[in-house]
Protein backbone atom coordinates (compact mmCIF):
# COMPACT_ATOMS: atom_id res chain seq x y z
CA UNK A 1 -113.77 -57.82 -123.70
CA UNK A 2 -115.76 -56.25 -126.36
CA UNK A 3 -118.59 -56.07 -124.13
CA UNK A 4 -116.55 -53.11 -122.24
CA UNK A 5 -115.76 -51.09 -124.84
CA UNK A 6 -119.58 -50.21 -126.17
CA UNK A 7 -119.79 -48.08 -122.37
CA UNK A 8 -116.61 -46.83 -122.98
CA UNK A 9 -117.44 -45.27 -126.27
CA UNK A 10 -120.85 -44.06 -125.74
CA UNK A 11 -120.31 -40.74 -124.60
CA UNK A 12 -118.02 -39.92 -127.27
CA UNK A 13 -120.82 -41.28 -130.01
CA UNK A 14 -123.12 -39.42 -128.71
CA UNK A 15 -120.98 -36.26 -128.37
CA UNK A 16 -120.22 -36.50 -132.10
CA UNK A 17 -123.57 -37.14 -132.38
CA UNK A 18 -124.86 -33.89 -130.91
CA UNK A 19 -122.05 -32.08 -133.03
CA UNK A 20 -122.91 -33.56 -136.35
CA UNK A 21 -126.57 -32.54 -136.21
CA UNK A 22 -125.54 -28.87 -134.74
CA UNK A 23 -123.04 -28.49 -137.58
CA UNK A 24 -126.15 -29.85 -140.27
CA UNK A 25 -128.65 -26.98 -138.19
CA UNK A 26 -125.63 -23.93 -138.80
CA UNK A 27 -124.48 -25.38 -142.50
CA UNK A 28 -127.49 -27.24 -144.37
CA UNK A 29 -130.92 -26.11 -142.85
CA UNK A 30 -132.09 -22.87 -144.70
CA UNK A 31 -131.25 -20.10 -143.00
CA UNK A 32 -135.32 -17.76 -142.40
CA UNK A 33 -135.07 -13.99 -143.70
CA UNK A 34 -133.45 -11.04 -141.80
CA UNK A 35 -136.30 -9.07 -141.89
CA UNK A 36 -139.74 -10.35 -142.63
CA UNK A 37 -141.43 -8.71 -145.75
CA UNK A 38 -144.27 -7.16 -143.64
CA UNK A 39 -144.08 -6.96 -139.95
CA UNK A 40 -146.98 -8.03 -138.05
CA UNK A 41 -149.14 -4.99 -136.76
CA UNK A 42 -148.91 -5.73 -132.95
CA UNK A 43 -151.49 -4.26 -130.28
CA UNK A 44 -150.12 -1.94 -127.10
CA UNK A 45 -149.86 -3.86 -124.32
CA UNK A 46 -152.31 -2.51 -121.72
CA UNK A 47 -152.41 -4.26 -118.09
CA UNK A 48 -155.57 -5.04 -117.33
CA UNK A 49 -157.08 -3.67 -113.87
CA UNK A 50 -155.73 -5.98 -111.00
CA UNK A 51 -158.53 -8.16 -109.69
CA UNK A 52 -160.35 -7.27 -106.39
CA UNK A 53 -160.36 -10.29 -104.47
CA UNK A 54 -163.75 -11.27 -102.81
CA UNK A 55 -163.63 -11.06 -99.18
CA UNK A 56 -163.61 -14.20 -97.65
CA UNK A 57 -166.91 -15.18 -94.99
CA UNK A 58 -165.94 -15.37 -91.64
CA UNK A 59 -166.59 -18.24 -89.41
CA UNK A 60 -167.04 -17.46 -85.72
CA UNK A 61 -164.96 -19.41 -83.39
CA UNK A 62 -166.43 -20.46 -79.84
C-alpha cells in the first residue's frame, strides 16, 4: 500500500520543490545593481555586405 502513495505524491514534491527554490531565487539570492557603474562602450552595428554566391559549374546533360 505504501508502495502507491510515493507516485501519488511526486508531483506535488516536486511542485513544492520548484516553488521553494523560486521563492530562495526572488527572497535570498542578491539581487545585481539597477544600473551598472559604467556602461560598456558598445560598437554600431553595421551589416556587413551580403555575400555573392559563386556561380555554380554547369554539367551538360546528353
Amino acid at each position: 500500500m505504501y508502495v502507491l502513495i510515493v507516485p501519488a505524491v511526486l508531483p506535488f514534491v516536486l511542485l513544492a520543490t520548484v516553488m521553494g527554490l523560486s521563492w530562495w531565487e526572488d527572497r535570498i539570492l542578491p539581487v545585481p545593481p539597477a544600473e551598472p557603474a559604467e556602461a560598456p562602450a558598445e560598437a554600431p552595428f553595421a551589416p556587413a555586405a551580403p555575400a555573392h554566391l559563386a556561380e555554380l559549374a554547369r554539367v551538360g546533360t546528353r
